[in-house]
N, C-alpha and C. Protein backbone atom coordinates (compact mmCIF):
# COMPACT_ATOMS: atom_id res chain seq x y z
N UNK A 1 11.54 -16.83 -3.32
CA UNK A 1 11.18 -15.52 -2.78
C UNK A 1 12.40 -14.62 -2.69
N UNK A 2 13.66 -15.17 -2.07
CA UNK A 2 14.79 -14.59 -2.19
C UNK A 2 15.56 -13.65 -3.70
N UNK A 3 14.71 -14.50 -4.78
CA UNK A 3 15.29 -13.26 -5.83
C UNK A 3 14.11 -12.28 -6.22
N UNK A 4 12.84 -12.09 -5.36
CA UNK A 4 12.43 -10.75 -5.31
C UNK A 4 12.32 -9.43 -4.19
N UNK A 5 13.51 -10.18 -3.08
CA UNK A 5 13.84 -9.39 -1.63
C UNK A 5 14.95 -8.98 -1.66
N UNK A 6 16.12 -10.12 -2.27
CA UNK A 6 17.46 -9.69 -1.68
C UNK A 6 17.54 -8.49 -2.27
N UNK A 7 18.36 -7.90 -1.29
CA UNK A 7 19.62 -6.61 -1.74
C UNK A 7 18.39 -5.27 -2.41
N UNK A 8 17.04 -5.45 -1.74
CA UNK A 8 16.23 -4.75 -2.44
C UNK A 8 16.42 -3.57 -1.45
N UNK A 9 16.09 -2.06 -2.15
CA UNK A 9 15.89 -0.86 -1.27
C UNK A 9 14.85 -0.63 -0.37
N UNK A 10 14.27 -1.05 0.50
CA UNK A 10 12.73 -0.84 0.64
C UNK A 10 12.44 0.37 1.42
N UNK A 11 13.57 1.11 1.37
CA UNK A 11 13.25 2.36 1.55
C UNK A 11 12.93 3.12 0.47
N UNK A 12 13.84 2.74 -0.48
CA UNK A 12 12.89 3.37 -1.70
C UNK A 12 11.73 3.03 -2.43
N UNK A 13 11.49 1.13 -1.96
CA UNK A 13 10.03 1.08 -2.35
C UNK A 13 8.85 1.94 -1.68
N UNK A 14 9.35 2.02 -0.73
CA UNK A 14 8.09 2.92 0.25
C UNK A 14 8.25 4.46 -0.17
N UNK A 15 9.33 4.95 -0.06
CA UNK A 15 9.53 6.11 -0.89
C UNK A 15 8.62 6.45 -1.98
N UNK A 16 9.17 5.73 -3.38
CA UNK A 16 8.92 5.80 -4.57
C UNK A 16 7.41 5.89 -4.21
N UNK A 17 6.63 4.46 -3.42
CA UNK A 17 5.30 4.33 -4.03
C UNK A 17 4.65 5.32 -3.38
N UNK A 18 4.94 6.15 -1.99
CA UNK A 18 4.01 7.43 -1.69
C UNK A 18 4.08 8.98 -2.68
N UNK A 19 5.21 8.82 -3.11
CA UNK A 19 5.61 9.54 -4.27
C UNK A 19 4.93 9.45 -5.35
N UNK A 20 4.67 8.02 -5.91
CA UNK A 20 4.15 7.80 -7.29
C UNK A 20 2.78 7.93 -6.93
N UNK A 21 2.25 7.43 -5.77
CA UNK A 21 0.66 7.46 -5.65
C UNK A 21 0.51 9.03 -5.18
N UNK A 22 0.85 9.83 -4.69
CA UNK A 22 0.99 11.65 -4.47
C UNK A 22 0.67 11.74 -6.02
N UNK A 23 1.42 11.33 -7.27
CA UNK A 23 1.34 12.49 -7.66
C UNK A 23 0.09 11.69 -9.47
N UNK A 24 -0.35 10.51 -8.67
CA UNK A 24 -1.83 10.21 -9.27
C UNK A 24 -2.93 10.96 -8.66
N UNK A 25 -2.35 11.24 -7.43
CA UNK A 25 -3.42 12.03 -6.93
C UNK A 25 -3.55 13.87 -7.35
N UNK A 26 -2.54 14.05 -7.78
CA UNK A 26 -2.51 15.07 -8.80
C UNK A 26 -2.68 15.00 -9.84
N UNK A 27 -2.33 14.28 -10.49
CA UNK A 27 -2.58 13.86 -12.16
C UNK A 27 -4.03 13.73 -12.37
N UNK A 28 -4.62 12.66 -11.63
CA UNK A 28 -6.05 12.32 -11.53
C UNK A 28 -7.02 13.58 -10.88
N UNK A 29 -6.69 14.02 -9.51
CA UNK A 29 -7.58 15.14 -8.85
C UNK A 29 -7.24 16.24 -8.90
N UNK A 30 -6.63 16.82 -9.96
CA UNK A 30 -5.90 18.22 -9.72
C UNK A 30 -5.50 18.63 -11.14
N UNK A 31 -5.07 18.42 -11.61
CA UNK A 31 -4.16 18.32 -13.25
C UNK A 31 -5.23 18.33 -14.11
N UNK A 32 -5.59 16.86 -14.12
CA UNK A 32 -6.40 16.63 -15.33
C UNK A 32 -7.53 15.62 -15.32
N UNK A 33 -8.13 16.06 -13.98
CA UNK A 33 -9.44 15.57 -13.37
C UNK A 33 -10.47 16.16 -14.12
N UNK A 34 -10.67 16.67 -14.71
CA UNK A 34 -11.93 17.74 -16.04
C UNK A 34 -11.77 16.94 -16.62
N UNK A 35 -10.94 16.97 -17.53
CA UNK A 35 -10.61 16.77 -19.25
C UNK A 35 -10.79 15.11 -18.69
N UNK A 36 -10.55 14.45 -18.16
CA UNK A 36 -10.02 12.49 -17.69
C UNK A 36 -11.70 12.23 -17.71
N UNK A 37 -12.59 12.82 -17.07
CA UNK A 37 -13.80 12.40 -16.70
C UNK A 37 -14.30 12.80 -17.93
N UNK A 38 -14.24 13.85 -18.11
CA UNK A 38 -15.05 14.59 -19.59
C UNK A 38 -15.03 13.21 -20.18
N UNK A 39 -13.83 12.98 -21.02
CA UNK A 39 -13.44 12.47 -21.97
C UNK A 39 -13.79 10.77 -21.71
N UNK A 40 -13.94 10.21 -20.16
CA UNK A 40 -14.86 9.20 -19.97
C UNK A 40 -16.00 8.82 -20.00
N UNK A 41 -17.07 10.55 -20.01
CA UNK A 41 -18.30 10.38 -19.68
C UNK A 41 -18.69 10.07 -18.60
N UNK A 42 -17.74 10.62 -17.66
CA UNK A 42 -18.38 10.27 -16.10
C UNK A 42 -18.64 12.19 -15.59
N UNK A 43 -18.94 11.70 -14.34
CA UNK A 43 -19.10 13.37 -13.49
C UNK A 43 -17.54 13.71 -13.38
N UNK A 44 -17.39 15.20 -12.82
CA UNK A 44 -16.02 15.22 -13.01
C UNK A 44 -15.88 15.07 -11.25
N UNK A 45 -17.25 14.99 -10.32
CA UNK A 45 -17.20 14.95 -8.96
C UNK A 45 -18.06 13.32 -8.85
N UNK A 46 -17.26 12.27 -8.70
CA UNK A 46 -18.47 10.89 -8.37
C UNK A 46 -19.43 11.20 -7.16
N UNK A 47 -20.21 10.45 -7.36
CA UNK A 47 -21.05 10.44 -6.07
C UNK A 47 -20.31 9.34 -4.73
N UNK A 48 -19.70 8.80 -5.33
CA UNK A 48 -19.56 8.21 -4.13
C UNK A 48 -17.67 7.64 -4.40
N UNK A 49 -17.08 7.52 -3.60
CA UNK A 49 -15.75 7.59 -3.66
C UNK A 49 -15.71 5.95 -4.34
N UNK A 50 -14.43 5.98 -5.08
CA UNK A 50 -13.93 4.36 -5.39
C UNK A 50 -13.72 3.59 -4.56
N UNK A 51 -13.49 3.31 -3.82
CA UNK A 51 -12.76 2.16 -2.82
C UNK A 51 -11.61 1.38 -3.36
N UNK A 52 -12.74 0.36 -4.16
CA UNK A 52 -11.83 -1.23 -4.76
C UNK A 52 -11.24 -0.55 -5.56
N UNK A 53 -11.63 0.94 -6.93
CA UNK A 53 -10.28 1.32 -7.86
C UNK A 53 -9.17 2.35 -6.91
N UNK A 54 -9.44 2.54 -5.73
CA UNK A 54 -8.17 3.05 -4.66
C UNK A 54 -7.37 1.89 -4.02
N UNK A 55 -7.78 0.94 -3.75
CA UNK A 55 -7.12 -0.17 -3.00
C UNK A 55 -6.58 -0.50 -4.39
N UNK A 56 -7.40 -1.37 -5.58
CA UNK A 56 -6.15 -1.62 -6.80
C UNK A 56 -5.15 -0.83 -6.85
N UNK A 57 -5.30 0.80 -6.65
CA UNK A 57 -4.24 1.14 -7.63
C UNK A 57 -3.40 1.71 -6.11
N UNK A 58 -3.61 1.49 -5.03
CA UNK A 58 -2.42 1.34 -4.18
C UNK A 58 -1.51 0.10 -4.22
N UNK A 59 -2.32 -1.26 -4.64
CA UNK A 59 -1.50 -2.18 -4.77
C UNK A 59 -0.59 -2.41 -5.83
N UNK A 60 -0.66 -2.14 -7.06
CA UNK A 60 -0.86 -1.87 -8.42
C UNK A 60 0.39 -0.61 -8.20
N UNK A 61 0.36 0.44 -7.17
CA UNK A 61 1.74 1.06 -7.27
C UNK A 61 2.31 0.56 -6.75
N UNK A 62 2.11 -0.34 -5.13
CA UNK A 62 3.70 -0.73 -4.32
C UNK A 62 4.06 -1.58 -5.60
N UNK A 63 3.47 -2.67 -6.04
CA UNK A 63 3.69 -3.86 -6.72
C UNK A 63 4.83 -2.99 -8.34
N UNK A 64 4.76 -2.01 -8.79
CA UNK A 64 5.05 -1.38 -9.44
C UNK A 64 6.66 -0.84 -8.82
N UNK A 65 6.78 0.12 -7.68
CA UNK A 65 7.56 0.38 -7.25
C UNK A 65 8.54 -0.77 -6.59
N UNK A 66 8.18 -1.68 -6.41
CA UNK A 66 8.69 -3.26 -6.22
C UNK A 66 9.91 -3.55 -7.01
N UNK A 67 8.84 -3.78 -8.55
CA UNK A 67 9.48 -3.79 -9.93
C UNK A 67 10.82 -3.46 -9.82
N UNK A 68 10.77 -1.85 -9.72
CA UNK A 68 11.89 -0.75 -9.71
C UNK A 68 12.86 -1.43 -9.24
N UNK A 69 12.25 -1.57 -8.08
CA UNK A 69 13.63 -1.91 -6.38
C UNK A 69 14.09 -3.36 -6.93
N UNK A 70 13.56 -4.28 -7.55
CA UNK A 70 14.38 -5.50 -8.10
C UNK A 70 15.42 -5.13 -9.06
N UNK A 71 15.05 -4.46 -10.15
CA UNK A 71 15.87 -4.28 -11.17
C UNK A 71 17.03 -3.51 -10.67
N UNK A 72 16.79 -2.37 -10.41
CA UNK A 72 17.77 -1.58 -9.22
C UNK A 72 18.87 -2.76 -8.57
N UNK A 73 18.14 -3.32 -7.74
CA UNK A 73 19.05 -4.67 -6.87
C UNK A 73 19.94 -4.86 -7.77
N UNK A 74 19.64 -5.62 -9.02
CA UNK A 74 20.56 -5.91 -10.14
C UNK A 74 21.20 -5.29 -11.51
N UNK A 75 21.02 -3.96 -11.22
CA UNK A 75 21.80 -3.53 -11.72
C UNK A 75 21.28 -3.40 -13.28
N UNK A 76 19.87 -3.60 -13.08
CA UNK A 76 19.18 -3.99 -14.50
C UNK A 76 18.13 -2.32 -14.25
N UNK A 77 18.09 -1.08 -14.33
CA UNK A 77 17.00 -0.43 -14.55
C UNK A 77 17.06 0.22 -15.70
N UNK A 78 17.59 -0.30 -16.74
CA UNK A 78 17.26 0.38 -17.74
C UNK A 78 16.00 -0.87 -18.17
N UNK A 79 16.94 -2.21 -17.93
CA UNK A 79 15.18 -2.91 -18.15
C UNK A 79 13.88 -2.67 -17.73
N UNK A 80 13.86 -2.10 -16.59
CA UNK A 80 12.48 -1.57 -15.98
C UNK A 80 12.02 -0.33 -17.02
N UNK A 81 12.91 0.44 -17.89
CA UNK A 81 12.18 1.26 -18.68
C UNK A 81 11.74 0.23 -20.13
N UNK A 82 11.59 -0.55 -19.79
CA UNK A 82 11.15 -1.34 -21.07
C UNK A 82 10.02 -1.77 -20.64
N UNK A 83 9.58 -1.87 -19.24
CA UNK A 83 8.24 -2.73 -18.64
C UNK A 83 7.56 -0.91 -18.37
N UNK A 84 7.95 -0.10 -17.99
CA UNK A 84 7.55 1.35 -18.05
C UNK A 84 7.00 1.46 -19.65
N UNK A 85 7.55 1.37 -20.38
CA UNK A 85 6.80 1.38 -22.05
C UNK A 85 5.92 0.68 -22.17
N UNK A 86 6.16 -0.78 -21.74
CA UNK A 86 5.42 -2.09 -21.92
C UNK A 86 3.93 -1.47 -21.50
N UNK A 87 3.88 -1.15 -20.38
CA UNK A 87 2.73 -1.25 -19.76
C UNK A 87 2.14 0.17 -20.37
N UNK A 88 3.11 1.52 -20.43
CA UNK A 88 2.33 2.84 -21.23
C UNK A 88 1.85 2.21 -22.32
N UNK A 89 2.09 1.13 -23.73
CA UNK A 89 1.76 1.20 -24.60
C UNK A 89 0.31 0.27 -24.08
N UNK A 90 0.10 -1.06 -23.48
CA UNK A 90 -0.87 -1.71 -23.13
C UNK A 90 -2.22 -1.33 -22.91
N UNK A 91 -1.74 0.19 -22.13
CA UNK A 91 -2.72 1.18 -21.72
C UNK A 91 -2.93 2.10 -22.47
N UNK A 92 -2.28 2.14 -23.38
CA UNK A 92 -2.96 3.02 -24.28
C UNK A 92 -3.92 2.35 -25.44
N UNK A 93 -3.54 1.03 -25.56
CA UNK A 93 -4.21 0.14 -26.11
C UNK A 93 -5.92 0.21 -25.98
N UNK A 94 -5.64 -0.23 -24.49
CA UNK A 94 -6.51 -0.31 -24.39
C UNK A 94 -7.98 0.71 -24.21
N UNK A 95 -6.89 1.47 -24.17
CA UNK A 95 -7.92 2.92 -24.47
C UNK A 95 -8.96 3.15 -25.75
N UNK A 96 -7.96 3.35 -26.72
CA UNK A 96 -8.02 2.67 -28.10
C UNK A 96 -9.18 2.29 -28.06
N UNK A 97 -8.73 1.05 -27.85
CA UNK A 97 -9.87 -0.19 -28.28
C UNK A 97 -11.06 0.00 -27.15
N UNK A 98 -11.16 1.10 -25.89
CA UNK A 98 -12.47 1.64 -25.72
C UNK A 98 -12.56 2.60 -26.18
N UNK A 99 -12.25 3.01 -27.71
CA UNK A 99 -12.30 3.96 -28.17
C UNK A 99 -12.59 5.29 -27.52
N UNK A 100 -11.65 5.73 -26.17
CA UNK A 100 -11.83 6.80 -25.38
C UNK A 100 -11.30 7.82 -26.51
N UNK A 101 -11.36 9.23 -25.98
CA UNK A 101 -10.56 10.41 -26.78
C UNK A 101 -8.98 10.14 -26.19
N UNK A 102 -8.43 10.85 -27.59
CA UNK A 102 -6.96 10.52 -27.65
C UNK A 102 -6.21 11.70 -26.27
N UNK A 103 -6.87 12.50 -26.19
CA UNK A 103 -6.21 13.05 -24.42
C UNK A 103 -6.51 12.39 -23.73
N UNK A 104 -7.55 11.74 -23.39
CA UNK A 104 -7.83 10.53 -21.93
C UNK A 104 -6.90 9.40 -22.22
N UNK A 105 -6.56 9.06 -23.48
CA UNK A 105 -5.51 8.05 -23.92
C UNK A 105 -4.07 8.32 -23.06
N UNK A 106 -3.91 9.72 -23.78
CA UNK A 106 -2.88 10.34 -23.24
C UNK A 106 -2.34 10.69 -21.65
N UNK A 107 -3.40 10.67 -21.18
CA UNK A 107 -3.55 11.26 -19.61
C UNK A 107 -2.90 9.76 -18.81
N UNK A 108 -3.79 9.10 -19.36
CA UNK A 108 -3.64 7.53 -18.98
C UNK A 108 -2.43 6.95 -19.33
N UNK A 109 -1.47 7.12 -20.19
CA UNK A 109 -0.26 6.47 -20.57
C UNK A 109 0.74 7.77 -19.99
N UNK A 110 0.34 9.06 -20.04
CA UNK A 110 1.32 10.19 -19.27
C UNK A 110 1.69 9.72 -17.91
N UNK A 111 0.50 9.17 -16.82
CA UNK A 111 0.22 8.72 -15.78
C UNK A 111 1.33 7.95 -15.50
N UNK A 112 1.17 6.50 -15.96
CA UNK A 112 2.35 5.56 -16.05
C UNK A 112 3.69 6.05 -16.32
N UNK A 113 3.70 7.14 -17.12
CA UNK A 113 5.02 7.49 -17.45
C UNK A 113 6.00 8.27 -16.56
N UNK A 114 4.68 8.49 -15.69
CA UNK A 114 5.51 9.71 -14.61
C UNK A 114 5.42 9.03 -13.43
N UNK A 115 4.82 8.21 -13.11
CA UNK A 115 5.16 7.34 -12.20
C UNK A 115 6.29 6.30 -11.99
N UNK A 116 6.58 6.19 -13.49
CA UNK A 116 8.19 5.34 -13.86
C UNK A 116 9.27 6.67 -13.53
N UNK A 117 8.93 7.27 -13.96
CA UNK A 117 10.02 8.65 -13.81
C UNK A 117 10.18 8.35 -11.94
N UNK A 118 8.97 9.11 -11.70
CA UNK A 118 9.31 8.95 -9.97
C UNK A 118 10.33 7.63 -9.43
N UNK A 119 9.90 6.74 -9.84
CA UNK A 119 10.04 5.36 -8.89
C UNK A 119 11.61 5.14 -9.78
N UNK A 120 12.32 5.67 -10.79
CA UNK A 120 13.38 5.47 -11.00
C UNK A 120 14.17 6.55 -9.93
N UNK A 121 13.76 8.06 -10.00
CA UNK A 121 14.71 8.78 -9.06
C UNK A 121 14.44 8.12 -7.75
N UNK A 122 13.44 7.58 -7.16
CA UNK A 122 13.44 7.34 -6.03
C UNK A 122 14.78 6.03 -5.83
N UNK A 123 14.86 5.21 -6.87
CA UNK A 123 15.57 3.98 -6.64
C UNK A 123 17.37 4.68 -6.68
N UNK A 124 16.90 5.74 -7.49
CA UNK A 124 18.57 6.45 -7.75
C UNK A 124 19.26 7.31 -6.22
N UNK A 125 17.55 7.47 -6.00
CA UNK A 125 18.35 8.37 -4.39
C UNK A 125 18.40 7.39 -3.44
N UNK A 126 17.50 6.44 -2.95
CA UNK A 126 17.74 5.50 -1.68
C UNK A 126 18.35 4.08 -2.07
């Protein structure tokens, strides 16, 4: 357990992840909440709120912003932009292969990308 705690920022994990989840909540409800649903075939207003895909993707960011704060610890964050790609390309994959439109592709791998952005300045400032 000790080599995913020590010497970690957890001020900037907490940082980063209200940061990174702020600005899904822009990306997703504000930005490009039309075009994301359009391009899913859903409403662009659900009837009824997510829950379990809000609880995943709060966990899914600390667990993310985590990431950061390890590599950070060691002096390794340029490797974390390799698991930042890793996971944009996975997701775009898999888009793909639900053959969504190539902007919902996009929206979806932009997402990840700016959430790596965040959670690196956050690790650079705290």
């Amino acid at each position: 357990m000790q080599e995913i705690t020590a010497n970690v920022s957890w001020t900037a994990v907490i940082v980063g992840f209200i940061a990174a989840y702020a600005v899904g909540f822009l990306w997703y409800g504000v930005i490009f909440q039309k075009a994301w649903a359009l391009g899913n075939g859903l409403p662009e207003k659900p009837e009824s709120f997510p829950v379990m895909a809000m609880v995943l993707q709060l966990i899914g960011t600390f667990l993310y912003s985590w990431v950061f704060a390890i590599t950070a610890a060691r002096e390794m964050l340029l490797t974390v932009i390799l698991v930042v790609l890793t996971i944009a390309c996975l997701i775009g994959a898999g888009a793909l292969y639900r053959l969504r439109p190539t902007n919902v592709m996009l929206i979806d791998v932009g997402y990840i990308i700016a959430m790596g952005v965040v959670l690196f300045i956050a690790q650079a400032i705290f």
